[in-house]
PDB file of N, CA and C in Angstrom:
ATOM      1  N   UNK A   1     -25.421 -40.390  88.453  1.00  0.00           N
ATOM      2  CA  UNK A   1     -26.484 -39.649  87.801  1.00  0.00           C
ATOM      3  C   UNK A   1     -26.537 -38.249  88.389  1.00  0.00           C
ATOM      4  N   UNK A   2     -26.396 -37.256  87.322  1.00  0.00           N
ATOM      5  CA  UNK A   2     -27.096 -35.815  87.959  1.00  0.00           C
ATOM      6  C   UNK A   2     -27.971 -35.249  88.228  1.00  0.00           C
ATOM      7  N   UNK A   3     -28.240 -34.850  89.433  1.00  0.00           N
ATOM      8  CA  UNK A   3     -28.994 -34.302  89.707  1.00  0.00           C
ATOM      9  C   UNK A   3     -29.508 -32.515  89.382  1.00  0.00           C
ATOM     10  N   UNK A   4     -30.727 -32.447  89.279  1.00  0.00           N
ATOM     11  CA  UNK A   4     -30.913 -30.905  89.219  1.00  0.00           C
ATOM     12  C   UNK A   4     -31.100 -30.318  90.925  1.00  0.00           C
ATOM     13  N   UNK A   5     -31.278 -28.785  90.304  1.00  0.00           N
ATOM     14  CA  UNK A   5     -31.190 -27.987  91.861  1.00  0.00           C
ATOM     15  C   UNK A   5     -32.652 -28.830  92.577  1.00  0.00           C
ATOM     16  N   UNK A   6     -33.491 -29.125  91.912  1.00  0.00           N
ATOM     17  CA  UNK A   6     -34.886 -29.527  92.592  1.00  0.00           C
ATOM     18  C   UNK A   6     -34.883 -30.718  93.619  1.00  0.00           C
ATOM     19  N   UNK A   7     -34.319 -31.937  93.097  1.00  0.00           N
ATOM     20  CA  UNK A   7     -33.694 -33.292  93.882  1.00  0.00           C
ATOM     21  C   UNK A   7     -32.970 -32.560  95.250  1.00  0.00           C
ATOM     22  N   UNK A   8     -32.358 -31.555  95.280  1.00  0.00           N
ATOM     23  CA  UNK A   8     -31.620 -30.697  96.232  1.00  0.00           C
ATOM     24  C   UNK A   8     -32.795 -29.690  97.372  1.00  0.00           C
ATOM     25  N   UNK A   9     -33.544 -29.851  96.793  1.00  0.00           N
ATOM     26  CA  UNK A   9     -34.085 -28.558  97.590  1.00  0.00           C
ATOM     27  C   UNK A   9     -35.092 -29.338  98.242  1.00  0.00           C
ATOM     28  N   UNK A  10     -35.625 -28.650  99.656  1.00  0.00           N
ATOM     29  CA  UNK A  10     -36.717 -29.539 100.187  1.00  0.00           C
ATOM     30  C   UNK A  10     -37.452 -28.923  99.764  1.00  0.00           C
ATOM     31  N   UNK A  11     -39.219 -29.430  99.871  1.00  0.00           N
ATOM     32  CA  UNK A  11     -40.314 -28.875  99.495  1.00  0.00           C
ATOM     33  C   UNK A  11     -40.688 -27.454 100.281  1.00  0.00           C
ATOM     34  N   UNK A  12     -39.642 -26.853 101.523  1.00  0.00           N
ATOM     35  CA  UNK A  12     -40.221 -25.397 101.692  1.00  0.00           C
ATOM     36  C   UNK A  12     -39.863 -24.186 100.534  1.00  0.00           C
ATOM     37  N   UNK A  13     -38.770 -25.168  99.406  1.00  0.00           N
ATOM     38  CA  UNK A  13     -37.903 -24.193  98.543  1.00  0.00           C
ATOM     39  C   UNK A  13     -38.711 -24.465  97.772  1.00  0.00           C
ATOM     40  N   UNK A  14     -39.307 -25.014  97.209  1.00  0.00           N
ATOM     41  CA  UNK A  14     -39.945 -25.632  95.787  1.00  0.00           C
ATOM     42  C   UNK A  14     -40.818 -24.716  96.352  1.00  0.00           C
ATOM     43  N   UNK A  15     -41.556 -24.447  94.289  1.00  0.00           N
ATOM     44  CA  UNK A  15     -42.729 -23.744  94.169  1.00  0.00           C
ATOM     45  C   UNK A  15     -44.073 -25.061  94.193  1.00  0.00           C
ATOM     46  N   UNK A  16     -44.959 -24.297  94.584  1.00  0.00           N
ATOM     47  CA  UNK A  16     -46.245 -24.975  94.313  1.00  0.00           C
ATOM     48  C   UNK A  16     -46.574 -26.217  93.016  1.00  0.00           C
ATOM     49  N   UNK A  17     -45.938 -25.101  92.057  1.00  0.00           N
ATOM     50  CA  UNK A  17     -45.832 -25.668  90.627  1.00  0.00           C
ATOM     51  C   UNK A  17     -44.765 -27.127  90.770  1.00  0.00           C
ATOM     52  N   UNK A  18     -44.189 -26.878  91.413  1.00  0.00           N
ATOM     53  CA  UNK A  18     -43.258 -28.196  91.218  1.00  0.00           C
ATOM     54  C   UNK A  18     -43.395 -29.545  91.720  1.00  0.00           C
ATOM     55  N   UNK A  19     -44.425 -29.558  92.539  1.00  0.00           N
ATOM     56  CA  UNK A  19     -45.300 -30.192  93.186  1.00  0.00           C
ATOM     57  C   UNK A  19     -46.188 -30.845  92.512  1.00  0.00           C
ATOM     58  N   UNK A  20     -46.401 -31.978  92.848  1.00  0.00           N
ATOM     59  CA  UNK A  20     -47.875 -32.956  92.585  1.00  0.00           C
ATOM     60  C   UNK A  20     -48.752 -32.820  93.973  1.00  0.00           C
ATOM     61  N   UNK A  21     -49.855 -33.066  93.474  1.00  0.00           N
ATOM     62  CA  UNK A  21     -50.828 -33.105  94.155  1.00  0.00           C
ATOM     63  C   UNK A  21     -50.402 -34.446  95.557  1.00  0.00           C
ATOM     64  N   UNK A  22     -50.129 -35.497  94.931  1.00  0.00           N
ATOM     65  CA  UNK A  22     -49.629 -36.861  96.207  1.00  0.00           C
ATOM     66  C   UNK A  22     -48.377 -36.249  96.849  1.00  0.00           C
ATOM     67  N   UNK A  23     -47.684 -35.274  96.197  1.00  0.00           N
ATOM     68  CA  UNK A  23     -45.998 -35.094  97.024  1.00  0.00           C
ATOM     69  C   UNK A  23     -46.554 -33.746  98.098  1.00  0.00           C
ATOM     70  N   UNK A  24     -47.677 -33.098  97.859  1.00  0.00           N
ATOM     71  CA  UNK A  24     -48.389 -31.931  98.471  1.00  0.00           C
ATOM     72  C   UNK A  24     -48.961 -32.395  99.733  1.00  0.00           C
ATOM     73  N   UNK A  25     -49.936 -33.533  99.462  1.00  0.00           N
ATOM     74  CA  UNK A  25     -50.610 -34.551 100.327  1.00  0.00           C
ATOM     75  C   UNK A  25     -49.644 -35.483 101.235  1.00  0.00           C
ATOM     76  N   UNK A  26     -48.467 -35.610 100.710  1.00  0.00           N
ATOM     77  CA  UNK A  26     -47.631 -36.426 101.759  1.00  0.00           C
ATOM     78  C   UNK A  26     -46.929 -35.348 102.127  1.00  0.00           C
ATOM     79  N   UNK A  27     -46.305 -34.367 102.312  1.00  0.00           N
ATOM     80  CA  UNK A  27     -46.190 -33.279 102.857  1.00  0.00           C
ATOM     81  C   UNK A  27     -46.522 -32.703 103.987  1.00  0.00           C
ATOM     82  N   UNK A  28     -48.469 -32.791 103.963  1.00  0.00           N
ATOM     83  CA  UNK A  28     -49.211 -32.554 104.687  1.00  0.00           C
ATOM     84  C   UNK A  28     -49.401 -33.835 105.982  1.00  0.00           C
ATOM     85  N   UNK A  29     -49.216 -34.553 105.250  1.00  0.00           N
ATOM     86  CA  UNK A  29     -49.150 -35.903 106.473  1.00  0.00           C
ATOM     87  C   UNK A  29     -47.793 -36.527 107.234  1.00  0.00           C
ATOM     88  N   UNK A  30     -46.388 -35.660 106.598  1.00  0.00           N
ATOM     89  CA  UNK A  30     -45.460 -35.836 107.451  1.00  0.00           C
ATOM     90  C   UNK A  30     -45.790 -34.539 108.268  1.00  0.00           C
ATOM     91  N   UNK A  31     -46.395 -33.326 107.930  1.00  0.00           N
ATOM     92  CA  UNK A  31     -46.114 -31.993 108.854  1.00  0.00           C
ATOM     93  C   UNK A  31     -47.261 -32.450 109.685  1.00  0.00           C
ATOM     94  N   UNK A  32     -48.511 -33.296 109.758  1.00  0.00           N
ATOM     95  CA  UNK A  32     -49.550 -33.825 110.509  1.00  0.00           C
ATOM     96  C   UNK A  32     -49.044 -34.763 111.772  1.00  0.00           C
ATOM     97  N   UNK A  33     -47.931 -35.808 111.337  1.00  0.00           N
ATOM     98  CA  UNK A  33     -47.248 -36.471 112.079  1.00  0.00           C
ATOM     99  C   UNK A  33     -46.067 -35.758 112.977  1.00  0.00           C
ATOM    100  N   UNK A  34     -45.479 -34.802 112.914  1.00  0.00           N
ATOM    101  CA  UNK A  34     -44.943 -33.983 113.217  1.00  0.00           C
ATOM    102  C   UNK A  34     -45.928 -33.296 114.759  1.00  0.00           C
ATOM    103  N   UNK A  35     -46.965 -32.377 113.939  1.00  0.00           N
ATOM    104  CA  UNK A  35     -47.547 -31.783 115.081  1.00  0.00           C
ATOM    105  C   UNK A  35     -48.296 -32.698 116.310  1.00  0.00           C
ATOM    106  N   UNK A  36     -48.709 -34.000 115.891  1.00  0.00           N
ATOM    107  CA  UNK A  36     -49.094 -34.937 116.629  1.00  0.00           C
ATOM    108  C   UNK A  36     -47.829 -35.419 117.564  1.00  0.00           C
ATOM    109  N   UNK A  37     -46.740 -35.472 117.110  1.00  0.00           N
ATOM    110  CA  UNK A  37     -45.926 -35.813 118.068  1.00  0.00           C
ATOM    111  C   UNK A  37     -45.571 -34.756 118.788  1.00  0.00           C
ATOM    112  N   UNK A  38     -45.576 -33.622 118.370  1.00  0.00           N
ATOM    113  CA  UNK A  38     -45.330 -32.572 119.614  1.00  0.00           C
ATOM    114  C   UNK A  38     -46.163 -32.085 120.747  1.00  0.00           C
ATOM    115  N   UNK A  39     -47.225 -32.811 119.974  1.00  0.00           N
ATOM    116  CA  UNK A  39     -48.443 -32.643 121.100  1.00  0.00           C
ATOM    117  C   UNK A  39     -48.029 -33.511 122.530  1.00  0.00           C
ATOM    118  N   UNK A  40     -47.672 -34.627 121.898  1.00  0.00           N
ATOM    119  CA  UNK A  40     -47.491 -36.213 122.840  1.00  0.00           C
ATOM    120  C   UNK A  40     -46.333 -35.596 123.551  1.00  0.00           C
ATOM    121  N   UNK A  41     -45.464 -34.828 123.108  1.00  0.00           N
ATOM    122  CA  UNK A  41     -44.007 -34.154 124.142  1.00  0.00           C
ATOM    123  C   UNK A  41     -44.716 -32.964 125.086  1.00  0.00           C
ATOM    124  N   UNK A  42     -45.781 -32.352 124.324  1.00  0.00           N
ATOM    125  CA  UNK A  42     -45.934 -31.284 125.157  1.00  0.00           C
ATOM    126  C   UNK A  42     -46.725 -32.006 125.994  1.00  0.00           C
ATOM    127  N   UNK A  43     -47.618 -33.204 126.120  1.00  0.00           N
ATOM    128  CA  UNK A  43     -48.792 -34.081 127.306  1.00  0.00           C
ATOM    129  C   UNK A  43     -47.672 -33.921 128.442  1.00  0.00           C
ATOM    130  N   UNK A  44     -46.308 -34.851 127.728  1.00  0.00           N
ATOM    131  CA  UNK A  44     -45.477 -35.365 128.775  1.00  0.00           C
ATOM    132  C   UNK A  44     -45.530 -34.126 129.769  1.00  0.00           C
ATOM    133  N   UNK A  45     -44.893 -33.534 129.130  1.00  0.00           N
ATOM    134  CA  UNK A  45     -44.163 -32.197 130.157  1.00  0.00           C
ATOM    135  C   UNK A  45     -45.457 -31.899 130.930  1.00  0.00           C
ATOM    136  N   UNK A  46     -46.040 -31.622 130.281  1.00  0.00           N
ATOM    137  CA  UNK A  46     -47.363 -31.159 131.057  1.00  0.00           C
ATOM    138  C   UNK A  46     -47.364 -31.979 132.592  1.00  0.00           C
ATOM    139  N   UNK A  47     -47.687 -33.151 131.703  1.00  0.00           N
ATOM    140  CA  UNK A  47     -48.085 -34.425 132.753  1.00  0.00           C
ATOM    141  C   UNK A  47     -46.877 -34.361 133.909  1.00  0.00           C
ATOM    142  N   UNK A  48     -45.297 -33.926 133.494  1.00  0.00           N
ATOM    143  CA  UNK A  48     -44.459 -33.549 134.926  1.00  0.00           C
ATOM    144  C   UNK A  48     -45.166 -32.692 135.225  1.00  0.00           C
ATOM    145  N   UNK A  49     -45.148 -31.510 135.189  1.00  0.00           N
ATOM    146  CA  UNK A  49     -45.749 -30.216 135.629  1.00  0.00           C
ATOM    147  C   UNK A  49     -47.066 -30.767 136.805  1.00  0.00           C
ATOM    148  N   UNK A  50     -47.622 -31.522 136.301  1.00  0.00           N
ATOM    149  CA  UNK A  50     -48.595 -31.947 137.238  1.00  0.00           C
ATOM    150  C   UNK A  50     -47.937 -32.249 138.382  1.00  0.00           C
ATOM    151  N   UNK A  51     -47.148 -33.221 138.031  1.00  0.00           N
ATOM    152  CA  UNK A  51     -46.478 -33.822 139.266  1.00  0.00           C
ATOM    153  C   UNK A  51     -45.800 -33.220 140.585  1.00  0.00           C
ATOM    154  N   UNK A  52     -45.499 -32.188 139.460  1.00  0.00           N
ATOM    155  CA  UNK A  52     -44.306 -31.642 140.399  1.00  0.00           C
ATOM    156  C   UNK A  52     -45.755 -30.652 141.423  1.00  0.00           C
ATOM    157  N   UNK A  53     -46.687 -30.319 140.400  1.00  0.00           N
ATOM    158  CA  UNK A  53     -47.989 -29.542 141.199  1.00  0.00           C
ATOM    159  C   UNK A  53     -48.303 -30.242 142.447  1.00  0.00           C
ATOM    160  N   UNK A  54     -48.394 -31.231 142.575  1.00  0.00           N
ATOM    161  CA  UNK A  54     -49.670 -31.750 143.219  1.00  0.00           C
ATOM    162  C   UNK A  54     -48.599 -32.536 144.346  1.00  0.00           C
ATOM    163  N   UNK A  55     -46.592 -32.959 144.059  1.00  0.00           N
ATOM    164  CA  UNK A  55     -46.121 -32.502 145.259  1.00  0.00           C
ATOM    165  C   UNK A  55     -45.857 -31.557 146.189  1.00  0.00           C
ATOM    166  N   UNK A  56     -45.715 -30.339 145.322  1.00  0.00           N
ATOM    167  CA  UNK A  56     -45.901 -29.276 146.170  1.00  0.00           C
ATOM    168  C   UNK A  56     -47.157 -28.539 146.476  1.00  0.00           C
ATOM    169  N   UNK A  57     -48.234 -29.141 146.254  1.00  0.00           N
ATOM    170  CA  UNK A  57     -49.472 -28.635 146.713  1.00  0.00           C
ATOM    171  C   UNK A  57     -50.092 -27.438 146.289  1.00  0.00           C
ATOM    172  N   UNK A  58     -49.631 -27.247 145.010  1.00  0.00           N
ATOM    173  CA  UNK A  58     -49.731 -26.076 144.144  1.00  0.00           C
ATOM    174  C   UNK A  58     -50.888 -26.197 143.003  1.00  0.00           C
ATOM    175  N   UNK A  59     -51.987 -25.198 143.237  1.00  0.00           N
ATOM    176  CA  UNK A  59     -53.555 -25.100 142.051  1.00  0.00           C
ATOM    177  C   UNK A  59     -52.945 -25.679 141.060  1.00  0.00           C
ATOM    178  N   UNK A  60     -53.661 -26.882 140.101  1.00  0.00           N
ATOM    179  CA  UNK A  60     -53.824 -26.862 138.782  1.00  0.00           C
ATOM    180  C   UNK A  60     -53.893 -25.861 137.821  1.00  0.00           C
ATOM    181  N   UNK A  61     -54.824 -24.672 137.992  1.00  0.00           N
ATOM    182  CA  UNK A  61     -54.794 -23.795 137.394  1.00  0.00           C
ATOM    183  C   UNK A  61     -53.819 -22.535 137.897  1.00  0.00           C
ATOM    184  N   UNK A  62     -53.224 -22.180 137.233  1.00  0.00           N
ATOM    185  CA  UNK A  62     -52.209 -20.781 137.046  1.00  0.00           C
ATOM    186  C   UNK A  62     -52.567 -20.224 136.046  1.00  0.00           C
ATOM    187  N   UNK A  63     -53.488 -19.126 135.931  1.00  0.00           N
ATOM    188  CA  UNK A  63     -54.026 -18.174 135.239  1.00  0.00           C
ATOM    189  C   UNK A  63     -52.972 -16.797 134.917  1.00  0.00           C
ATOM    190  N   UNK A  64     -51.804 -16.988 135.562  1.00  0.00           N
ATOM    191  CA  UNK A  64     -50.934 -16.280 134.437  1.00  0.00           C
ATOM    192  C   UNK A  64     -50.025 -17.129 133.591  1.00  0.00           C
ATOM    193  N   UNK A  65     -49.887 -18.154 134.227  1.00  0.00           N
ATOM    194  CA  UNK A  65     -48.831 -19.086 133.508  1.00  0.00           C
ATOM    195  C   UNK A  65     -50.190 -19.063 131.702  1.00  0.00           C
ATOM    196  N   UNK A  66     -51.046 -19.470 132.249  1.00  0.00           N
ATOM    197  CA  UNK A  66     -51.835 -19.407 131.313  1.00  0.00           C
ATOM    198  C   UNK A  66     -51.819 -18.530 130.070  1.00  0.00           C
ATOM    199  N   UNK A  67     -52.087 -17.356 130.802  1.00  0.00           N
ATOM    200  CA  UNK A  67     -51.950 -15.698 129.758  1.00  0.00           C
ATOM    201  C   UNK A  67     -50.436 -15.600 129.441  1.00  0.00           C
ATOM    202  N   UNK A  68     -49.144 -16.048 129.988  1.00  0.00           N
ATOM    203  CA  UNK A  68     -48.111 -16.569 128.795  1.00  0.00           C
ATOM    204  C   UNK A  68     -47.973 -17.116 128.203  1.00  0.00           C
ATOM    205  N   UNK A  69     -48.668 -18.069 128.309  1.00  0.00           N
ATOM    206  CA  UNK A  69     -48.749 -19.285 126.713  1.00  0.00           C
ATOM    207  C   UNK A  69     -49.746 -18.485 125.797  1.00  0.00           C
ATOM    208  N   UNK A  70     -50.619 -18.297 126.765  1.00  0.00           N
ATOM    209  CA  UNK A  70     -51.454 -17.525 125.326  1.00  0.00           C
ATOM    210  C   UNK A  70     -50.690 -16.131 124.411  1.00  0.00           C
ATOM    211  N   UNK A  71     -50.282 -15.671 125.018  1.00  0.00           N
ATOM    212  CA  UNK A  71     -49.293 -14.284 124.391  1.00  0.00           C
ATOM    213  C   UNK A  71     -48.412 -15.124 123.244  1.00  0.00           C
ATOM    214  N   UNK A  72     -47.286 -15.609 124.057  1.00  0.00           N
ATOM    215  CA  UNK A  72     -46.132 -16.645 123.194  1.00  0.00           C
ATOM    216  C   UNK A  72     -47.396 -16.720 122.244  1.00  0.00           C
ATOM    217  N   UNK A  73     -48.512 -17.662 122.219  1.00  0.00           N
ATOM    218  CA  UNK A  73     -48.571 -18.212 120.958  1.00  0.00           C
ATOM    219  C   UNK A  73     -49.320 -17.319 120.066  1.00  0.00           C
ATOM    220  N   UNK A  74     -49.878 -16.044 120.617  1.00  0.00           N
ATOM    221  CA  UNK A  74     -49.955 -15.094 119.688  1.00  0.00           C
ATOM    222  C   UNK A  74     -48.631 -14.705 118.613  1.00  0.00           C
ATOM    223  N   UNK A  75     -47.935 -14.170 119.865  1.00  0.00           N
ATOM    224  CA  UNK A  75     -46.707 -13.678 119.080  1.00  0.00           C
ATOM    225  C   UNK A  75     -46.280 -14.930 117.920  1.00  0.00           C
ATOM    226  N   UNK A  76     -46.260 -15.968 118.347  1.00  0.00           N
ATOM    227  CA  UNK A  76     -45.502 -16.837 117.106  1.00  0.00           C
ATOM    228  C   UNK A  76     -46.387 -16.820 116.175  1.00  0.00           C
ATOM    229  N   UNK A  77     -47.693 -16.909 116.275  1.00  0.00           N
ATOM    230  CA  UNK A  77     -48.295 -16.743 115.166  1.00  0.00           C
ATOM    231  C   UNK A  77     -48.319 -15.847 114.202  1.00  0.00           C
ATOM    232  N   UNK A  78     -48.189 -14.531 115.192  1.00  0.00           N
ATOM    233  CA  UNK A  78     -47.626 -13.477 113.843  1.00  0.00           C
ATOM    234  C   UNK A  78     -46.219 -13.482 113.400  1.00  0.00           C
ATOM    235  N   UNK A  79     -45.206 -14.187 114.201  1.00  0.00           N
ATOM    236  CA  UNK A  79     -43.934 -14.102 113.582  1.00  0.00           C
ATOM    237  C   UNK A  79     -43.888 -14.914 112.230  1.00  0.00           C
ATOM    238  N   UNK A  80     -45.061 -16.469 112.209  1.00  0.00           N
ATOM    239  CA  UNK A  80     -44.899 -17.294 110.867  1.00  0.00           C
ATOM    240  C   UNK A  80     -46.179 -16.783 110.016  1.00  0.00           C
ATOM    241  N   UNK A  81     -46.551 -15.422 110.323  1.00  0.00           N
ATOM    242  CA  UNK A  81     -48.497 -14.915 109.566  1.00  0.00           C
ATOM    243  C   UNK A  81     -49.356 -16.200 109.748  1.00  0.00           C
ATOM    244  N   UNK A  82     -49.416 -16.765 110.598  1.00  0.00           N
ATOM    245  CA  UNK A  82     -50.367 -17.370 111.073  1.00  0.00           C
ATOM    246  C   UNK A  82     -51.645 -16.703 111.530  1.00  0.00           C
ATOM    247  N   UNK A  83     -53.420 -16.797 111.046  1.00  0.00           N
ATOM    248  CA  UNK A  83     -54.106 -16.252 112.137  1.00  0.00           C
ATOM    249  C   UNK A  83     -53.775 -16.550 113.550  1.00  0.00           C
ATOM    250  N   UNK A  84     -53.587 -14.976 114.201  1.00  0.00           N
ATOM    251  CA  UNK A  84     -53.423 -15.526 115.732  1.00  0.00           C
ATOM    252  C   UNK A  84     -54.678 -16.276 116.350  1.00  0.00           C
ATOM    253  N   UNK A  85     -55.879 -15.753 115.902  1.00  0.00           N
ATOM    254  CA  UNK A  85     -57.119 -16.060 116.578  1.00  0.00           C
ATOM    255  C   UNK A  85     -56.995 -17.740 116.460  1.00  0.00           C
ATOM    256  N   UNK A  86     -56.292 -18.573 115.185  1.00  0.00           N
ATOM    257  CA  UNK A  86     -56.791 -19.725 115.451  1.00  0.00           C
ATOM    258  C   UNK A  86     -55.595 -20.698 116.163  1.00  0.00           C
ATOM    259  N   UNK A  87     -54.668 -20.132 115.964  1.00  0.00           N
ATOM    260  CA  UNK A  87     -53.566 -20.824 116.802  1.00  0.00           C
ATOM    261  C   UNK A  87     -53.932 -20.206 118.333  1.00  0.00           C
ATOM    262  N   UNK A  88     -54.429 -19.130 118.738  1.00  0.00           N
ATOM    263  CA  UNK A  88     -54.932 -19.217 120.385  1.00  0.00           C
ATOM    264  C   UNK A  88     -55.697 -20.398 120.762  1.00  0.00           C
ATOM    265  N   UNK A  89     -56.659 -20.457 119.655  1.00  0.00           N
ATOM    266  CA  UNK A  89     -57.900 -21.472 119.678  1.00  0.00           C
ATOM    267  C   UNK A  89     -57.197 -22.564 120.186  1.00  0.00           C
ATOM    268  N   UNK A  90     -56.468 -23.413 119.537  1.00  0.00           N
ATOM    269  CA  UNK A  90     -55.706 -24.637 119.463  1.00  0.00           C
ATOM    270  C   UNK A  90     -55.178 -24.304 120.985  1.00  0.00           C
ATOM    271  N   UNK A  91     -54.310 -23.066 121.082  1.00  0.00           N
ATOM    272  CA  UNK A  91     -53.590 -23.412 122.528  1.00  0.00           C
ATOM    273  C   UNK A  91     -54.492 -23.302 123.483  1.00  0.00           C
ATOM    274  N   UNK A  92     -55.589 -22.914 123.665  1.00  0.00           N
ATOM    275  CA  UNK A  92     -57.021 -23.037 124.404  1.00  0.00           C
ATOM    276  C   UNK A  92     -57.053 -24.236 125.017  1.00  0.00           C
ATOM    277  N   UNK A  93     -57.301 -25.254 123.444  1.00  0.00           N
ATOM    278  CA  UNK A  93     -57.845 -26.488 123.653  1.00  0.00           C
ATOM    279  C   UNK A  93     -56.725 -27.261 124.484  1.00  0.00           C
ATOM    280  N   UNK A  94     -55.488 -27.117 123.839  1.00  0.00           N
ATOM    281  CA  UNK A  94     -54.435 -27.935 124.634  1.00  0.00           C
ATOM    282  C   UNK A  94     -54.314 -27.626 126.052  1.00  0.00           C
ATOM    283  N   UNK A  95     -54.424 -26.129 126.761  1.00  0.00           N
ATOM    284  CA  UNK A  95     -54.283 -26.002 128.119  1.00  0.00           C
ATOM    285  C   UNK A  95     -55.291 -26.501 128.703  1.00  0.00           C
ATOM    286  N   UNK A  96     -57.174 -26.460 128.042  1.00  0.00           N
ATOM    287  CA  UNK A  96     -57.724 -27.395 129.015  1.00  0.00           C
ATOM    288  C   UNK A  96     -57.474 -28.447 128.776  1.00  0.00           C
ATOM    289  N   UNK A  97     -56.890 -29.595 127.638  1.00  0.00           N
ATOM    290  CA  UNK A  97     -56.592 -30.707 128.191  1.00  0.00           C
ATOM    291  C   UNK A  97     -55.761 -31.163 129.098  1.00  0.00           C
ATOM    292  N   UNK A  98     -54.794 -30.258 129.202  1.00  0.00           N
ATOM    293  CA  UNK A  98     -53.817 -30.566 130.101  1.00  0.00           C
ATOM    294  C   UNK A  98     -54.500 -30.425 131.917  1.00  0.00           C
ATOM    295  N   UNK A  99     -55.567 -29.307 132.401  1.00  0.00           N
ATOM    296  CA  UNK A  99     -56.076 -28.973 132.810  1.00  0.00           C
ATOM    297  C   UNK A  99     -56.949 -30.408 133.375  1.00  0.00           C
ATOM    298  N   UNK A 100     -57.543 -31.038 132.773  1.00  0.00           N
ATOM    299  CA  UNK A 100     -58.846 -31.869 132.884  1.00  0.00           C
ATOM    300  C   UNK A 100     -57.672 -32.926 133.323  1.00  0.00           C
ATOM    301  N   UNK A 101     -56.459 -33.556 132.304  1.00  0.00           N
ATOM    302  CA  UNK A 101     -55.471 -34.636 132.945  1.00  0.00           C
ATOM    303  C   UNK A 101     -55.378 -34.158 134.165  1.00  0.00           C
ATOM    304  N   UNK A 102     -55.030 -33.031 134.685  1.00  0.00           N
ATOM    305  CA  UNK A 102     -54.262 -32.559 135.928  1.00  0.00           C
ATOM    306  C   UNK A 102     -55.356 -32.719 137.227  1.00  0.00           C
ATOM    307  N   UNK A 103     -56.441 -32.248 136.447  1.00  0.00           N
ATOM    308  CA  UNK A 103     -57.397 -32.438 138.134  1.00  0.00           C
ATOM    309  C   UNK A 103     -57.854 -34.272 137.791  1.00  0.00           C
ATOM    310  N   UNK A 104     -57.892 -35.203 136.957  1.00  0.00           N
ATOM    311  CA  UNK A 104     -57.914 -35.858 137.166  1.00  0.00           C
ATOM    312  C   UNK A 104     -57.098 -36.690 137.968  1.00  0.00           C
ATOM    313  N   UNK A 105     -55.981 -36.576 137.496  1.00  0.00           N
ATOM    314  CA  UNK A 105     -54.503 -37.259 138.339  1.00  0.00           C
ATOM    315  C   UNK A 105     -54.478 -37.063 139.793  1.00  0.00           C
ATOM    316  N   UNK A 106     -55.401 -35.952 140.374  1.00  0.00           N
ATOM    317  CA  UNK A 106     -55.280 -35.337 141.561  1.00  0.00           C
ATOM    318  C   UNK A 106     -56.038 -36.273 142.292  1.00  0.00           C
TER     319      UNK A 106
END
């Protein structure tokens, strides 16, 4: 059976129009499952980072390590036109969680 160019293309090529509302919505819940798992990779690392902290006797907090994640995730945000303000937000939230694990573990 032949296929057209559409069967071929993933949904970042497709227009809006070509789309259903359920193929839009499952879309949204594989790119949901996606960011949830990168969260769970970024805990891990984190969670070394602790480790390796608290053998070498080194603050939880690093307030520049900090202000580079926050930059990076400015910058990426404008590289994909993302608001930067709300992707800082998000990386906010993730450094104090990582933060609150870390002095807990301690």
């Amino acid at each position: 059976m032949a296929h057209d160019d559409t069967d071929r293309r993933g949904t970042d090529e497709m227009t809006l129009e070509e789309l259903s509302l359920d193929e839009l919505r499952d879309e949204i819940r594989n790119i949901d499952r996606e960011i949830v798992e990168l969260i769970a990779q970024r805990t891990y690392v984190a969670e070394s980072i602790a480790a390796v902290k608290r053998e070498e006797g080194i603050p939880t907090t690093d307030e520049s390590q900090e202000q580079a994640v926050m930059d990076r995730a400015g910058e990426n945000a404008q590289r994909f036109d993302v608001d930067d303000n709300l992707v800082k937000a998000i990386f906010r939230l993730l450094i104090e969680l990582n933060k609150v694990e870390q002095r807990e573990s301690r």
